[in-house]
Structures are given as structure tokens and as C-alpha cells.
Protein backbone atom coordinates (compact mmCIF):
# COMPACT_ATOMS: atom_id res chain seq x y z
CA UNK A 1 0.00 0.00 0.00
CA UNK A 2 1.26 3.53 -0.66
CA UNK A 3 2.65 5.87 2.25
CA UNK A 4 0.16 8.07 1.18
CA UNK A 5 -2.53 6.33 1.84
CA UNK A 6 -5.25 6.79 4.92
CA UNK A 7 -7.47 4.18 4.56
CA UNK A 8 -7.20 0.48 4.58
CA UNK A 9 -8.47 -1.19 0.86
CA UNK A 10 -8.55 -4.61 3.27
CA UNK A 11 -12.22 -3.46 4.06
CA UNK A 12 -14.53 -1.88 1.48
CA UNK A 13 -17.72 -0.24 2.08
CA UNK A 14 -20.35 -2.79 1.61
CA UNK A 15 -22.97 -2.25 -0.74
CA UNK A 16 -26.55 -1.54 0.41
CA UNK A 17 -29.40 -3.07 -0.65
CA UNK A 18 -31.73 -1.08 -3.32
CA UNK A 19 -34.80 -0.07 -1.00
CA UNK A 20 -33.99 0.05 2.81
CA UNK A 21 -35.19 2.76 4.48
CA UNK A 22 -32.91 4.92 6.89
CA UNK A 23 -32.67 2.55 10.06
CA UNK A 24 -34.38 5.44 12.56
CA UNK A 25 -36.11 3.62 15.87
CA UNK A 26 -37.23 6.68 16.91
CA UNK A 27 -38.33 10.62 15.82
CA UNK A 28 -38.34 11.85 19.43
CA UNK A 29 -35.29 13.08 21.33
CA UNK A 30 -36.18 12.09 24.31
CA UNK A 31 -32.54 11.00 25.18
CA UNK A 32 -30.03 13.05 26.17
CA UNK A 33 -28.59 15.44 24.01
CA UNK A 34 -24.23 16.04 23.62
CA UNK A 35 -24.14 19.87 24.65
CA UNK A 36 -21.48 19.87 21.16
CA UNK A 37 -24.19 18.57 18.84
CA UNK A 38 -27.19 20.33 20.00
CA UNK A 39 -28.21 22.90 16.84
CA UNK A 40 -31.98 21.97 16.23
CA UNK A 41 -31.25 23.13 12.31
CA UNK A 42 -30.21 19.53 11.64
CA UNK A 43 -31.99 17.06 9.67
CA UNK A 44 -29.76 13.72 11.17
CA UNK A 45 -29.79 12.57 14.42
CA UNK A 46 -27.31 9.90 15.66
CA UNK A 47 -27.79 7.86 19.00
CA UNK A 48 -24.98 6.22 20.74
CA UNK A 49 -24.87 3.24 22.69
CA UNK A 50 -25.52 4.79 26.00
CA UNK A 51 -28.72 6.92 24.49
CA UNK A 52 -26.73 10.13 23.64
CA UNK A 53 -27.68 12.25 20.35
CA UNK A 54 -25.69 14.09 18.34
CA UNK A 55 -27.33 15.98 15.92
CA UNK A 56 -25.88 15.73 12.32
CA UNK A 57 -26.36 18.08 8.99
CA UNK A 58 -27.09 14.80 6.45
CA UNK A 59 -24.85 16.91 4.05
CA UNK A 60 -21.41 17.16 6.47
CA UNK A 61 -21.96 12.75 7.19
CA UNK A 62 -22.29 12.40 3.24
CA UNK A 63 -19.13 14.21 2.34
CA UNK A 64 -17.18 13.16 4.89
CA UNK A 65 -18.52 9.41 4.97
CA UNK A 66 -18.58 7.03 1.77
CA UNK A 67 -21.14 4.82 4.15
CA UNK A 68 -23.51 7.42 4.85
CA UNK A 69 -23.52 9.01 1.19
CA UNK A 70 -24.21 5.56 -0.33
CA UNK A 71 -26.99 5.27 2.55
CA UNK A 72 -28.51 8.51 2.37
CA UNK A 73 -28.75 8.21 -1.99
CA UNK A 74 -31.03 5.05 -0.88
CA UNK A 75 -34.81 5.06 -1.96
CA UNK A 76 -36.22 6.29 1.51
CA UNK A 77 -40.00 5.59 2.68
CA UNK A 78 -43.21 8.20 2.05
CA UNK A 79 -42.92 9.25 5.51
CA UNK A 80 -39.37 11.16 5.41
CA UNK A 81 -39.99 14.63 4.25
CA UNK A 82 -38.47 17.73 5.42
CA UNK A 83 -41.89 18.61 7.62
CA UNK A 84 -40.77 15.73 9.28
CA UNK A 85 -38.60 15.29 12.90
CA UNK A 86 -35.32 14.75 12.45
CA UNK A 87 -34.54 10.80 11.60
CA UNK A 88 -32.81 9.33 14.94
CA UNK A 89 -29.96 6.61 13.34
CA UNK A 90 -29.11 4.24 16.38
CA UNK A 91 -25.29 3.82 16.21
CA UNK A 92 -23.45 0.49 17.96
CA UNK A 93 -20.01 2.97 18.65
CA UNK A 94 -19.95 4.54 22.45
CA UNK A 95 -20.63 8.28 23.35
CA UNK A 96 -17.05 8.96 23.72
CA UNK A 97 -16.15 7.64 20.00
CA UNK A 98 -18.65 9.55 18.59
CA UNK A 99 -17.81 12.58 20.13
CA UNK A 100 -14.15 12.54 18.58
CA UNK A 101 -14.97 11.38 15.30
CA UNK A 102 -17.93 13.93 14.57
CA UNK A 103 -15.83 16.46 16.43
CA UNK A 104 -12.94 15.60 13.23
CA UNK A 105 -15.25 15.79 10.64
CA UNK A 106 -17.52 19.21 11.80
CA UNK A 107 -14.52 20.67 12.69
CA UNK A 108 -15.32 20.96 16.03
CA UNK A 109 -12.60 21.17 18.82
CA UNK A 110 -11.17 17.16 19.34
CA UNK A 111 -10.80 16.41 22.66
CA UNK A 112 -6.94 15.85 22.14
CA UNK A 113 -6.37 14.13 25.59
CA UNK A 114 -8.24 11.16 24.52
CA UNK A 115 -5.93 11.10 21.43
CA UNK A 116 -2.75 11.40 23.29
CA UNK A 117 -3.10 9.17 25.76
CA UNK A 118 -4.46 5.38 24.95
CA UNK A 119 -3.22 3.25 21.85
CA UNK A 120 -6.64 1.32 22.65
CA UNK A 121 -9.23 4.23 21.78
CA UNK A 122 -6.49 5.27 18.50
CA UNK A 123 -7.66 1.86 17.46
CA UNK A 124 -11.59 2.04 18.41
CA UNK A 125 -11.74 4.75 16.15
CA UNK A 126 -9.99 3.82 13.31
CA UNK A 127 -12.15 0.95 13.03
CA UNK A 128 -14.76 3.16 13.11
CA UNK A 129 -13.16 5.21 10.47
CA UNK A 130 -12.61 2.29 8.23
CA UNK A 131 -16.23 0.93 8.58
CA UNK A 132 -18.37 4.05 7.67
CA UNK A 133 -15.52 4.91 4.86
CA UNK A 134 -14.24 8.42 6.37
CA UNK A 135 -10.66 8.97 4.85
CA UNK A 136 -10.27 12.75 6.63
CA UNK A 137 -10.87 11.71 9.74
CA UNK A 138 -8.02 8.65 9.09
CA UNK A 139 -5.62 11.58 8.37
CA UNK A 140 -6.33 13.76 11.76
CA UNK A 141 -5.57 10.51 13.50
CA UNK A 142 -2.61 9.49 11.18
CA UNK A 143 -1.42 13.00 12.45
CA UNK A 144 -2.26 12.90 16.12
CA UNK A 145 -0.26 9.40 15.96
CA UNK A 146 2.71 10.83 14.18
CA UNK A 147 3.29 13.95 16.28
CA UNK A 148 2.51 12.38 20.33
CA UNK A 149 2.02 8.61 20.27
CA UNK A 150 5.12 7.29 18.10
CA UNK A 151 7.21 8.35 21.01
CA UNK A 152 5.35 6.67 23.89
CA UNK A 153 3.85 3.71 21.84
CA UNK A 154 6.50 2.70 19.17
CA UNK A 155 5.93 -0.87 19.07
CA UNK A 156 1.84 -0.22 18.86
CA UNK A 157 2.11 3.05 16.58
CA UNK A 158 4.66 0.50 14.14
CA UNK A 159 1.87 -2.45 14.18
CA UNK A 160 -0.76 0.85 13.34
CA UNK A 161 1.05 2.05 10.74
CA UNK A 162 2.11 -0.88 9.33
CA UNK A 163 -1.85 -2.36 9.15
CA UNK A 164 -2.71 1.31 7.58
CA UNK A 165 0.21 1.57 5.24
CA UNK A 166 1.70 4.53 7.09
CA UNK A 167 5.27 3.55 5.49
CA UNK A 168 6.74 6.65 7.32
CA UNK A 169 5.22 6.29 10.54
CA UNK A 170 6.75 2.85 10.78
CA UNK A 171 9.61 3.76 10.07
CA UNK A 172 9.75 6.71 12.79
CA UNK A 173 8.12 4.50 14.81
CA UNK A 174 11.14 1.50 14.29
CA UNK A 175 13.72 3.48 15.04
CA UNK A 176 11.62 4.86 18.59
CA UNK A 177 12.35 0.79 19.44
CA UNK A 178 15.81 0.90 19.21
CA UNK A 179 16.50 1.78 22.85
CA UNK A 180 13.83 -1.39 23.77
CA UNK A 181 14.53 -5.24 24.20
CA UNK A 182 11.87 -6.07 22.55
CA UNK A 183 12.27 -9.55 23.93
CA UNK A 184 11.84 -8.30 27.59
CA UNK A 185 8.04 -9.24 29.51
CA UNK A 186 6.80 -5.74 29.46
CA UNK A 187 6.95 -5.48 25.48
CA UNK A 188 6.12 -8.70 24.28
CA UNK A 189 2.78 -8.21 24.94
CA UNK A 190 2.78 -5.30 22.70
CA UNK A 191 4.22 -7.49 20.00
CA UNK A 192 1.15 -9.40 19.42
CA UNK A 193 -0.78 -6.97 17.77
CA UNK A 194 2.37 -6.59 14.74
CA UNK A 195 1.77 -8.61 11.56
CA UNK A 196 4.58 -11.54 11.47
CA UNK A 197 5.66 -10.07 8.26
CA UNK A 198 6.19 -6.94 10.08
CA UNK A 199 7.59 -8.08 12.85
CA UNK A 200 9.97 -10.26 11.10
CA UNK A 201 11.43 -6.42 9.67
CA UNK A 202 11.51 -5.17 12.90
CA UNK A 203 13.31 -8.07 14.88
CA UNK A 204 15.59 -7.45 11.70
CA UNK A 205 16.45 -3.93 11.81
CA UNK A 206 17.32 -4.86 16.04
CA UNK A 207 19.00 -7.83 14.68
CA UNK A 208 21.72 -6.16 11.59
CA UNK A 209 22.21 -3.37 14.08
CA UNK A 210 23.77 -6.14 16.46
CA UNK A 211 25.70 -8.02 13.79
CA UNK A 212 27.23 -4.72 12.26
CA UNK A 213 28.14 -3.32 15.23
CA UNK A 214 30.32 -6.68 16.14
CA UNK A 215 31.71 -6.76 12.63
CA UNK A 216 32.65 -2.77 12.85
CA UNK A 217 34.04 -3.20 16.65
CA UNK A 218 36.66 -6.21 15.10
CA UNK A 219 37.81 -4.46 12.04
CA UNK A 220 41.54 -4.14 12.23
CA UNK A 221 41.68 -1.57 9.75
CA UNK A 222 39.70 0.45 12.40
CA UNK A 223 41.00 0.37 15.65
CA UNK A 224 44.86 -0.96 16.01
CA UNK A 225 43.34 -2.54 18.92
CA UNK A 226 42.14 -5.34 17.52
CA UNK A 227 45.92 -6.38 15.80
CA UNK A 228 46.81 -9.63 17.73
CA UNK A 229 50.03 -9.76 18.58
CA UNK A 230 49.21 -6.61 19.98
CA UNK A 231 52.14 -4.22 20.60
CA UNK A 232 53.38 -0.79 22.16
CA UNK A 233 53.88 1.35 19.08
CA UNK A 234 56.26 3.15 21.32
CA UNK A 235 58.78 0.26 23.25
CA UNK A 236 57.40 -2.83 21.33
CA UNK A 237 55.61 -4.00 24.37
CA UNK A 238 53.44 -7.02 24.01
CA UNK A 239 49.94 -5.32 24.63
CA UNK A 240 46.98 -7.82 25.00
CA UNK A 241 44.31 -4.95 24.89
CA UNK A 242 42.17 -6.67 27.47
CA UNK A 243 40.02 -3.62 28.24
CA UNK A 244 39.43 -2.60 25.07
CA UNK A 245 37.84 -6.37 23.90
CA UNK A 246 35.82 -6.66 27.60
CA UNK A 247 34.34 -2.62 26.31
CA UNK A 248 33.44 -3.38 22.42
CA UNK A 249 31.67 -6.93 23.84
CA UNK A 250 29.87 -5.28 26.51
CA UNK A 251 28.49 -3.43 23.84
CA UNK A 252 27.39 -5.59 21.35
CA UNK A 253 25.84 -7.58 24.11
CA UNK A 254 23.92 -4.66 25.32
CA UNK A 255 22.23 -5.05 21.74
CA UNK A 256 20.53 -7.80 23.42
CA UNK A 257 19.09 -6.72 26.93
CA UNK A 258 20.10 -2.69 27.00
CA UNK A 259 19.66 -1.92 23.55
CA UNK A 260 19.71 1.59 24.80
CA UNK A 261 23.07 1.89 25.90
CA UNK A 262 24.10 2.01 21.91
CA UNK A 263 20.99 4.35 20.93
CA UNK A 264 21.70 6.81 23.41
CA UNK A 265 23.72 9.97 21.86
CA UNK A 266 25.70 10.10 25.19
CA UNK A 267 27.49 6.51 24.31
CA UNK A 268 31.00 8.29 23.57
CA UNK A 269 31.20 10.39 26.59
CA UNK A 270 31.05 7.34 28.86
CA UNK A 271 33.10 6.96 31.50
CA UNK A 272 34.36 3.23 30.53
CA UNK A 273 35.10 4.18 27.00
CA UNK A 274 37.33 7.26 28.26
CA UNK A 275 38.75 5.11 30.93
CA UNK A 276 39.98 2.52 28.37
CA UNK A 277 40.75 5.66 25.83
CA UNK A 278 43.39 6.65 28.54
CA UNK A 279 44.99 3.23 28.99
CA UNK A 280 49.15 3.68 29.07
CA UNK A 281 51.41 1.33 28.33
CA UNK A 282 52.72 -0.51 31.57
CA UNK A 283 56.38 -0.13 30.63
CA UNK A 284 56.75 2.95 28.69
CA UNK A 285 54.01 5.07 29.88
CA UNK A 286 53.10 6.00 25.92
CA UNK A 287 49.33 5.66 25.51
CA UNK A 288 47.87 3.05 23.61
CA UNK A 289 45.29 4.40 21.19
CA UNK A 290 44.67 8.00 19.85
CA UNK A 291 41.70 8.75 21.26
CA UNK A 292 40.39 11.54 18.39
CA UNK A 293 40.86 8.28 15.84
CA UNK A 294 39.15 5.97 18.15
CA UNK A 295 36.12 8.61 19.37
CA UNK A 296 35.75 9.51 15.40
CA UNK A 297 35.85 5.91 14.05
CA UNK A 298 33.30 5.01 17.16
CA UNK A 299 30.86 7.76 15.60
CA UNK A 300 31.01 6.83 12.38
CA UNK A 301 30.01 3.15 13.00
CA UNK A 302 26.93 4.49 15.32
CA UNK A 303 26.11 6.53 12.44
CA UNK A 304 26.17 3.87 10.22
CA UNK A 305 23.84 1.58 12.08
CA UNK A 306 20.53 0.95 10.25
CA UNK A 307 17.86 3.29 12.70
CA UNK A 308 14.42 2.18 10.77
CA UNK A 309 12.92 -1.33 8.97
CA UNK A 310 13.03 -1.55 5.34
CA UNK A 311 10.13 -2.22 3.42
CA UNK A 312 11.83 -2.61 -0.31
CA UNK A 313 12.58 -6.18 0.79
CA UNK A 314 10.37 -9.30 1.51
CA UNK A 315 11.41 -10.73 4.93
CA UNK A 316 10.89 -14.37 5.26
CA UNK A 317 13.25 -15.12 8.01
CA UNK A 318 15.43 -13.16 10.77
């Protein structure tokens, strides 16, 4: 599916049969009325679950709603005119859902602490969204996801994206995993609701990151370090570099359980790494590595670590 796109083709509107009327129980408002949706110059009235109305201009549902405008085009009985009370549509989606998703498409104000704070009611309404055909109101939530929830729901915002076709939101929201074990108790219950295609790319991207930065820390050509026989460049010394090889492992192994000792930006300013940056030779005194080299080979290889999943590629194993 294309980045661009805000609504799911896995569900199409279903088409309506020729002659049903509008499905109104009721031409009184006897309910409770939302305080938002109140104007009595409406022609639509929708009821919650709990018995709440909203009152609805039939023209704002049809252009915002491909279910409603193929409903509303629908040969309706002799009894709707416009001398008529306003048609009461019994809805199955809670006062609360309604409220935000008329709220998008009236331009109303959103309640934005309901979309900031629970991946649960993000979901609620885009199924909503997706089963009465509403592709504006998929891209107020696309952005309310993008700017608030990416950072505090990665691994749900990635499975959200992913199952919308938000190719860029994954992405952000892949590389907002890289300080997680993904592996650990408290996430893998957020890793059931990711595709298996998807999260084969994302236990990928966590995956390369780990084998690259291994294969970067034991390059020769980078850090004289890793020469075996290791020497003093300054009295020939035999040098076994034994702090350097415990540091580069305790990385890569971090990769693992404390992914975000790598991701942080703070890595090179670690004590251990300057500790082991100021290591001497024990007969000469000359130190062992030039720590500017070192610190700018060290960034380089962080910057070179893969930071989001690739979707170019079919995954079929990690």
C-alpha cells in the first residue's frame, strides 16, 4: 500500500441493498442530548450506545462518509420529508467515539487528551473510520499518531502504521524501538498486535544493528586494537588490549538486553570508554590508542547503524 494512503483497501464499504429505508427507531429526542451537537437546524440525528444524540447536517456525514452518502442516496420511505422530525440513526459505537470522530469531521474542537493518551481508543476509532468509509478523519488521527504517540507507543504506533500503510510512521516508529529489548516481559505483549511479516522487519532492523556493530568493533583496519600480537607502538611492548575487547563486547551484548546503551547519543562520553581511551602502556608510559581516531571511528560506525525497517525487501526469516 502507498505511504500516502489513509485508509485500509482490506475493508470496502459494503454495498446496500436497493430499497432500505434509513434505520431510525425513533423521531423523538427524548434521550439526552451532547451539549457539542445540540443545533436543532439539523436534519440527522445519531444515537450512541448509552442513548446520547448528536445531531448531524445529512450533508457534512455524506461528504465526509462514503457509508452514509451511499446510505442517504437510498430510496427512503413516504414518511421522510423535510416537515418531518429529524430521523434518529441508532449507532453500535460509544458516546465517547462519537464525540471525537464527529468532532474531526464538523470541525469541532477534538478532545486531544483522549488522542494522546491510549493506543486502545487510537484503534476504536480507526475501526470506526474504516467501517463508515471516512478517509479525513483517518488523516487527523494518522497526524495525532505521528506527532505524540510514536514516542510513547512505538511498538503499537509501528503495528498501526504498518496495518494502515503509514510507510513513514513505521519507520519513525522502528527506530523509537531501538532503545527497547523487545524480547523483555513488558513489550512482548505489545508485539502481538504486529503482523509476522512486520515483525519479522523489525526483529531485523534490532538484529543487523547487532551483527554490524560486532563486525565494525573487530575491524583491524579500524582500531589498532584489535591487531593480535598486539604491541606498544612506542617500546614494542606485548599489549593484550584486554580492556578494550571486555568494552566493544559489553556493547554488542547490550544489543541484546540494553539496547539503549548504543541508541543513546551520550554513548561516547562514557566513563568506561574514556577510561579505556586513557589506557598507558605498563612499561613505557606512551598511551595506547589515539583517542580523536578511536572517538571519530566510534561515531562513524553508530552513524552507520541501520535506525528504521526496510520495506523494499520481503522478509521471510530473521
Amino acid at each position: 500500500m502507498s505511504s500516502q494512503s489513509t485508509t485500509t483497501p482490506r475493508t470496502q464499504v459494503k454495498d446496500l441493498p436497493e430499497s432500505v429505508p434509513l434505520p431510525a427507531t425513533s423521531t423523538s429526542l427524548d434521550n439526552k442530548i451532547h451539549p457539542q451537537f445540540s443545533d436543532e437546524d439539523t436534519d440527522i440525528v445519531l444515537s450512541s450506545q448509552e442513548g446520547i444524540h448528536f445531531r448531524m447536517h445529512s450533508i457534512v456525514l455524506k461528504l465526509a462518509s462514503g457509508w452514509f452518502r451511499t446510505l442517504f442516496t437510498l430510496p427512503q420511505s413516504s414518511q421522510s420529508s423535510s416537515t418531518c422530525p429529524a430521523e434518529v440513526i441508532p449507532m453500535n459505537e460509544s458516546a465517547d467515539i462519537l464525540e471525537v470522530l464527529l468532532s474531526m469531521i464538523c470541525g469541532k474542537e477534538i478532545p486531544v487528551s483522549r488522542m494522546q493518551t491510549s493506543m486502545d481508543f487510537i484503534e476504536d476509532i480507526l475501526q470506526v473510520v474504516e467501517k463508515y468509509d471516512m478517509p479525513g478523519a483517518a488523516s487527523i488521527v494518522r497526524l495525532s499518531v505521528s506527532l505524540n504517540l510514536v514516542k510513547t507507543h512505538p511498538v503499537r504506533v509501528y503495528a498501526l502504521a504498518c496495518r494502515w500503510g503509514w510507510l513513514d510512521i513505521a519507520k519513525t516508529a522502528s527506530s523509537h524501538t531501538l532503545h527497547m529489548d523487545l524480547l523483555a516481559p513488558e513489550n512482548v505483549s505489545e508485539l502481538r498486535f504486529v503482523g509476522s511479516a512486520d515483525l519479522a522487519r523489525l526483529l531485523l532492523l534490532h538484529r543487523v544493528r547487532r551483527d554490524q556493530l560486532r563486525r565494525e568493533l573487530d575491524s583491524t583496519d579500524l582500531f589498532y586494537a584489535n591487531v593480535i600480537p598486539g604491541k606498544c607502538t612506542g617500546c614494542n611492548a606485548d599489549i593484550n588490549h584486554s580492556r578494550w575487547h571486555t568494552l566493544k563486547y559489553a556493547w554488542v551484548s547490550s544489543l541484546e538486553d540494553k539496547p539503549f546503551i548504543v541508541a543513546e547519543k551520550d554513548l561516547l562520553e562514557r566513563p568506561e570508554l574514556l577510561d579505556v581511551l586513557d589506557s598507558k602502556c605498563p612499561r613505557c608510559q606512551k598511551s595506547l590508542y589515539n583517542a580523536e581516531s578511536t572517538l571519530h571511528n566510534l561515531r562513524s560506525i553508530l552513524e552507520r547503524l541501520p535506525s528504521t525497517v526496510g520495506f523494499d525487501e520481503e522478509v521471510t526469516s530473521v
